[in-house]
C-alpha atoms as a PDB file:
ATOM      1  CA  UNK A   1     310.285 279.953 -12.272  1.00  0.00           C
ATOM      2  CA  UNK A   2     306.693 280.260 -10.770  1.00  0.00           C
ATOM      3  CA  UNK A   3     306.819 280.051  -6.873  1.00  0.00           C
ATOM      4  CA  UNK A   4     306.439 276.619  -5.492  1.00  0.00           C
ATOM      5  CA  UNK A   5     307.298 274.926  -8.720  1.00  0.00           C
ATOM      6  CA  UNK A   6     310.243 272.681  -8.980  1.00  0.00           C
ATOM      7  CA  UNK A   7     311.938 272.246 -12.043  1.00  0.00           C
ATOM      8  CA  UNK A   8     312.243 268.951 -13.286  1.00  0.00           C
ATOM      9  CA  UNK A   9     315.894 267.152 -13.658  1.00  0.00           C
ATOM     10  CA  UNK A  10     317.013 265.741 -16.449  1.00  0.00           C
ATOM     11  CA  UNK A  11     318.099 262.126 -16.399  1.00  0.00           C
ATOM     12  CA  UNK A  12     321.021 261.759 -17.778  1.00  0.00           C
ATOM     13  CA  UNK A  13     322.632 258.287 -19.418  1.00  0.00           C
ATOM     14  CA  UNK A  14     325.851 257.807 -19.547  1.00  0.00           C
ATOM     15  CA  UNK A  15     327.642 256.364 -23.303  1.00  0.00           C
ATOM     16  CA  UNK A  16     331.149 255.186 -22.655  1.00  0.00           C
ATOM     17  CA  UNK A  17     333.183 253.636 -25.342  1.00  0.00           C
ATOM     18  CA  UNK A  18     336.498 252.412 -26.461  1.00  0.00           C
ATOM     19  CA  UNK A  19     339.477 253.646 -29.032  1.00  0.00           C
ATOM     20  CA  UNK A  20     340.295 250.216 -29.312  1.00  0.00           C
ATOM     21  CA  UNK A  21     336.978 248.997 -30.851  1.00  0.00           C
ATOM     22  CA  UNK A  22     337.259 247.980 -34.860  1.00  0.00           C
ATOM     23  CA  UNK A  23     333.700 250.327 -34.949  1.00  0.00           C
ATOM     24  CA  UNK A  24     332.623 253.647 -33.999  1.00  0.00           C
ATOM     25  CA  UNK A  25     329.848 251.795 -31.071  1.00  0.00           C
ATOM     26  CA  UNK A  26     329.431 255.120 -28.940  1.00  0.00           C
ATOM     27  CA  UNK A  27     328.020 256.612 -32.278  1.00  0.00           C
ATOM     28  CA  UNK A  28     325.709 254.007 -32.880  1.00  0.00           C
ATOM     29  CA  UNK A  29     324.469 254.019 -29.273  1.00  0.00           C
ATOM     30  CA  UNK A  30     324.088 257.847 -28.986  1.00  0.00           C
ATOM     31  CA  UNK A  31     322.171 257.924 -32.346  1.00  0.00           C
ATOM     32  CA  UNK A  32     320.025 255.215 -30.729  1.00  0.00           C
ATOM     33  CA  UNK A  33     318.743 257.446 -27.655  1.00  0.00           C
ATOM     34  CA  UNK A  34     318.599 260.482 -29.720  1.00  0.00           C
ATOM     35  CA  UNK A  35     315.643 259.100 -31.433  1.00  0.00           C
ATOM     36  CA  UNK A  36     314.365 257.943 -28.514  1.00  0.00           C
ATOM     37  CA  UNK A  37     311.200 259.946 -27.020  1.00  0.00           C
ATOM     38  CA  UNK A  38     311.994 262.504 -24.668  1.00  0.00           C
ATOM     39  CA  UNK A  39     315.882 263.072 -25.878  1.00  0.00           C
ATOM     40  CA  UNK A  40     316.715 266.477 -24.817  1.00  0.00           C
ATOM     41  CA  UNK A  41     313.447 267.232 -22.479  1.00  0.00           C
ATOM     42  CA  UNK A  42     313.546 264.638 -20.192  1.00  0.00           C
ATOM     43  CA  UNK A  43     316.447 262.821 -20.721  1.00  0.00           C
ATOM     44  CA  UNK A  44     320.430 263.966 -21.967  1.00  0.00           C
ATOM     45  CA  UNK A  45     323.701 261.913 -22.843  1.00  0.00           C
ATOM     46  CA  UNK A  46     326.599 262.168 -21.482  1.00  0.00           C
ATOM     47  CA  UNK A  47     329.455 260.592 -23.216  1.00  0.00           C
ATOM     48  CA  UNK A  48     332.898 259.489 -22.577  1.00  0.00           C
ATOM     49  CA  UNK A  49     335.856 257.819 -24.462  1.00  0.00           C
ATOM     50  CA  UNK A  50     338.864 255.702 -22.530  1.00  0.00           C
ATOM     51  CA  UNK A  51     341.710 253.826 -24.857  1.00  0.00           C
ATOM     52  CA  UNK A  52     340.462 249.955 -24.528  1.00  0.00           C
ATOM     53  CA  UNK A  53     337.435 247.877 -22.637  1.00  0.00           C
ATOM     54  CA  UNK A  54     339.794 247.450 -19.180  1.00  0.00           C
ATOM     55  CA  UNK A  55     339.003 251.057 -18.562  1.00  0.00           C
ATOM     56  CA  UNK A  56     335.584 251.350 -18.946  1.00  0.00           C
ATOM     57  CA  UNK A  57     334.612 250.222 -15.292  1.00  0.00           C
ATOM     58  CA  UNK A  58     336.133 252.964 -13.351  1.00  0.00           C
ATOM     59  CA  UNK A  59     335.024 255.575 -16.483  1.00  0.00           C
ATOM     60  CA  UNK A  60     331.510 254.313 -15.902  1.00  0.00           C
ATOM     61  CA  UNK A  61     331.974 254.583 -11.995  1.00  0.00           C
ATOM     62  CA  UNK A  62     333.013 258.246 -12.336  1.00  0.00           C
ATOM     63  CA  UNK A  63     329.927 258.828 -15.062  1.00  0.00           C
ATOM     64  CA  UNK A  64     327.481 257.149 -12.070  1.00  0.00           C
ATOM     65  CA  UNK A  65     329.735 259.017  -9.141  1.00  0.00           C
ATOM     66  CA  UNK A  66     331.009 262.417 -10.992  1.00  0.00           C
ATOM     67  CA  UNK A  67     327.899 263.218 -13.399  1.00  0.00           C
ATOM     68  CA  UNK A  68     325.107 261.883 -12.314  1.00  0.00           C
ATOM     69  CA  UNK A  69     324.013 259.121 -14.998  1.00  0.00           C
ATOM     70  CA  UNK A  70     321.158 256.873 -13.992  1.00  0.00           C
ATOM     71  CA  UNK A  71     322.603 254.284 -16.138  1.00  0.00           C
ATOM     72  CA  UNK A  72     325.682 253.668 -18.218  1.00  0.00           C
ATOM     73  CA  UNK A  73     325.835 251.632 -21.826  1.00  0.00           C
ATOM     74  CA  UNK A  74     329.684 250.184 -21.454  1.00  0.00           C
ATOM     75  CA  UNK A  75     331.169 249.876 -25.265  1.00  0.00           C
ATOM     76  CA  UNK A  76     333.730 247.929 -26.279  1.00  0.00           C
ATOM     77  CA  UNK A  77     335.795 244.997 -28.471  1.00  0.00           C
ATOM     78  CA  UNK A  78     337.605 242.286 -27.251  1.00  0.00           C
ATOM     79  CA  UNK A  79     340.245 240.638 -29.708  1.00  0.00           C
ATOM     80  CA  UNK A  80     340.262 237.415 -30.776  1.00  0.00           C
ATOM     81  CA  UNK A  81     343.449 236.089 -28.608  1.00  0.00           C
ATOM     82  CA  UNK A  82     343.344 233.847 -26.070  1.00  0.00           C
ATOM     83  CA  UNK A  83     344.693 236.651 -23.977  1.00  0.00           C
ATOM     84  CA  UNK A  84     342.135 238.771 -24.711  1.00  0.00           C
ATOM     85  CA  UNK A  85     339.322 236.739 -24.162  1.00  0.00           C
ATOM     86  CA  UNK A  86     340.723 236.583 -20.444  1.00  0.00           C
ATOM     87  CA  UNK A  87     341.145 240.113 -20.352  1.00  0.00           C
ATOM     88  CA  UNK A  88     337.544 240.849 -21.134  1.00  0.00           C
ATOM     89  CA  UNK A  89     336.132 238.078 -17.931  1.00  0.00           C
ATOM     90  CA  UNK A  90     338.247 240.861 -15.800  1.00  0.00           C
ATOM     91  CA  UNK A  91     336.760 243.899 -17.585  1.00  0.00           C
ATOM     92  CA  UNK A  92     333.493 242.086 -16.778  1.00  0.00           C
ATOM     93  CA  UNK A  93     334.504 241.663 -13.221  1.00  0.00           C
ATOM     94  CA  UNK A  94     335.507 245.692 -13.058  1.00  0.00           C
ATOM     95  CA  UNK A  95     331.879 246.224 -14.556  1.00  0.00           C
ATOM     96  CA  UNK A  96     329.888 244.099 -12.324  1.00  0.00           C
ATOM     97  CA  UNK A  97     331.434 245.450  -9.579  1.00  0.00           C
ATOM     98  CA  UNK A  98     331.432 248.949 -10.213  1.00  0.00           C
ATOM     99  CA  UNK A  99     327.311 248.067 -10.463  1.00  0.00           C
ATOM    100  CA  UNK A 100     327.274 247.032  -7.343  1.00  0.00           C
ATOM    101  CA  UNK A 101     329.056 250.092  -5.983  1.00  0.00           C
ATOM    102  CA  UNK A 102     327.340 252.544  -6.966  1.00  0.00           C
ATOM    103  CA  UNK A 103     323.914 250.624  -7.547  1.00  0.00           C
ATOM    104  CA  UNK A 104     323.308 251.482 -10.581  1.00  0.00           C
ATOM    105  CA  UNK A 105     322.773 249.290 -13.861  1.00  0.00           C
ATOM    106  CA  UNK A 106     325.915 249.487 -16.378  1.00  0.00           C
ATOM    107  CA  UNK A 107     325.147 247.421 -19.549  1.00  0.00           C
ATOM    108  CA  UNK A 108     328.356 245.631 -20.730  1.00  0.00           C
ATOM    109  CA  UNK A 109     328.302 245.854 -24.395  1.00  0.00           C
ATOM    110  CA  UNK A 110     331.033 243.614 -25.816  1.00  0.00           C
ATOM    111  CA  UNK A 111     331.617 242.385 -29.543  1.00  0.00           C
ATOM    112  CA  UNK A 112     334.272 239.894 -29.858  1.00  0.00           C
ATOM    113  CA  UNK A 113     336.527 240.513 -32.541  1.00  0.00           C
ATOM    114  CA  UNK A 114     336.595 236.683 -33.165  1.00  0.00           C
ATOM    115  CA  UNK A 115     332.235 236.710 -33.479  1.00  0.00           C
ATOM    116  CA  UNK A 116     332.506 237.076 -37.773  1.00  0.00           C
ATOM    117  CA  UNK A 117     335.123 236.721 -40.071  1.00  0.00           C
ATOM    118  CA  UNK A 118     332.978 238.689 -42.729  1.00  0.00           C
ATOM    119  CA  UNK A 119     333.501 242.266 -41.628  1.00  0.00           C
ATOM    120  CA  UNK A 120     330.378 243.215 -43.289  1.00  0.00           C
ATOM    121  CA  UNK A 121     328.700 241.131 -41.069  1.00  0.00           C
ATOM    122  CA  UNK A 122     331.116 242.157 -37.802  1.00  0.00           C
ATOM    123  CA  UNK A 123     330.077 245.182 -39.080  1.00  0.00           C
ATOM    124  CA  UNK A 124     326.060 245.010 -38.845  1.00  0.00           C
ATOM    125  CA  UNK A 125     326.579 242.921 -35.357  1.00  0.00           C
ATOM    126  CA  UNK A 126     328.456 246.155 -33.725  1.00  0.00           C
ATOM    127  CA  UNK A 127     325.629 248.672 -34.718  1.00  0.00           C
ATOM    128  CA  UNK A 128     322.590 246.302 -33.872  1.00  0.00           C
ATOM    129  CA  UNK A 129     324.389 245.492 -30.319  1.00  0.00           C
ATOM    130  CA  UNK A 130     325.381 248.684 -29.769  1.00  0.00           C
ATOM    131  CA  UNK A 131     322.221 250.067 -30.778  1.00  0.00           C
ATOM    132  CA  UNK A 132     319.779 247.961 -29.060  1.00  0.00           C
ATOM    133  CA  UNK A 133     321.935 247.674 -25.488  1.00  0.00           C
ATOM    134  CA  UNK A 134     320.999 251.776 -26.033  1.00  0.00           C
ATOM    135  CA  UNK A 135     317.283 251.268 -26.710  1.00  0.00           C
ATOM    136  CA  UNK A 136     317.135 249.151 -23.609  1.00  0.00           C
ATOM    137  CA  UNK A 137     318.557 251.408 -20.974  1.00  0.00           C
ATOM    138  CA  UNK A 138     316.623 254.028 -22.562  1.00  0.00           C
ATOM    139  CA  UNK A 139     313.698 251.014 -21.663  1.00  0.00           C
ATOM    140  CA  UNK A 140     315.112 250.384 -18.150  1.00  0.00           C
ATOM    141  CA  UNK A 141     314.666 254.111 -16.893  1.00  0.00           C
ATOM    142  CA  UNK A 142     311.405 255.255 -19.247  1.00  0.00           C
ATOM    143  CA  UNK A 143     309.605 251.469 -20.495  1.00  0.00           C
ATOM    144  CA  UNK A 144     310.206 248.708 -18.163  1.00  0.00           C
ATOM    145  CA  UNK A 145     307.238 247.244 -19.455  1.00  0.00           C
ATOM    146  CA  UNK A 146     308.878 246.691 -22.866  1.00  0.00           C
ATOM    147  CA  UNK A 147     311.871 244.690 -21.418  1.00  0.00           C
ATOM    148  CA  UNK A 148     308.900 242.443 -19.699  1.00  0.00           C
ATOM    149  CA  UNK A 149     306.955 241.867 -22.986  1.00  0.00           C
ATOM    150  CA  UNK A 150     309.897 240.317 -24.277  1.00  0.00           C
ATOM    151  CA  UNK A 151     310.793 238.292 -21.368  1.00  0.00           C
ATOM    152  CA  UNK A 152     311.802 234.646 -22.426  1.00  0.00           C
ATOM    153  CA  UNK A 153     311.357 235.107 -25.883  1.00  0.00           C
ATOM    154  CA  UNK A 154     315.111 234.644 -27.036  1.00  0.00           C
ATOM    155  CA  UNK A 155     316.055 238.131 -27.807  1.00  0.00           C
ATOM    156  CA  UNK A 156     319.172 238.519 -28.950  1.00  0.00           C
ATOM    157  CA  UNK A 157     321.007 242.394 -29.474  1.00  0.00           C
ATOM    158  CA  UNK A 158     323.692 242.124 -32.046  1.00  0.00           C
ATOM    159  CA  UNK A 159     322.491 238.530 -33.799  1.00  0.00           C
ATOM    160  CA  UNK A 160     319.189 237.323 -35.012  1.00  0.00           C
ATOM    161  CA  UNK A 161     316.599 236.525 -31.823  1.00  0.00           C
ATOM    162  CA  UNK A 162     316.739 232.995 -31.122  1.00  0.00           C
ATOM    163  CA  UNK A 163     312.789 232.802 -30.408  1.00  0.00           C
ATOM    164  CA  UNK A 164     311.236 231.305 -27.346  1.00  0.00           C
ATOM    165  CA  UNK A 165     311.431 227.320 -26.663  1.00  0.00           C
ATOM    166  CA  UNK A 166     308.470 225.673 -28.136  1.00  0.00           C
ATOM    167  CA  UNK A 167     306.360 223.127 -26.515  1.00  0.00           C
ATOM    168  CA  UNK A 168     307.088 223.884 -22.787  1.00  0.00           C
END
């Protein structure tokens, strides 16, 4: 390296996902930043796997604390009980306060088992959520402007956009 130059860090995001999600969603978020611009140069993914969504707070604390990510996409699947509808408002508790720990953004990416009955359609809603939860914390550390184009226009990542309110 020349004299006087400093070589320039790689941001890294962090991927964390669940082996008790009904779909692969770390896959579909990774492929989402790979073909983002700047995957590999500027930015790098860092990924980690824990066995169900009460874990992923302190696995997204140590990617924040441990490896340096920027920002962490949180994966994972909530059943369809009772029970685990109540266990998910605590994961989201971990979550929000691991954020506010380390501050640094961690995007809670949650499918409800109980969201479709068609699997086909369970299906499409885990890769679009997954996916686009990816593109945005790609947007939050590279675009911010693209997150503010689309402010109050009903966006929607998993389902179809519910379009902005007309008349107001």
């Amino acid at each position: 390296m020349a004299k006087g130059k400093k070589s320039a860090k790689k941001v890294r995001i962090g991927v964390v996902d669940t082996m008790f999600a009904r779909y692969d969603m770390g896959a579909a978020a990774r492929a989402e930043l790979a073909e983002c611009p700047g995957f590999g140069d500027r930015f790098t993914v860092v990924a980690r796997t824990v066995p169900g969504f009460k874990d992923l707070a302190v696995a997204a604390k140590n990617l924040i604390e441990r490896d340096g990510c920027s920002i962490v996409v949180a994966l994972g699947m909530p059943g369809g009980a009772l029970i685990d509808k109540q266990c998910a408002h605590e994961a989201s508790q971990g979550i929000m306060q691991a954020q506010l720990l380390t501050s640094t953004p961690i995007l809670e990416v949650f499918v409800h088992e109980d969201e479709s009955d068609d699997p086909a359609v369970l299906a499409k809603v885990f890769e679009n959520r997954s996916r686009e939860h990816a593109r945005n914390a790609y947007w939050m550390l590279f675009e911010p402007e693209q997150l503010r184009r689309r402010a109050g226009q009903g966006v929607r990542q998993g389902f179809d956009d519910a379009g902005p309110l007309a008349g107001v």
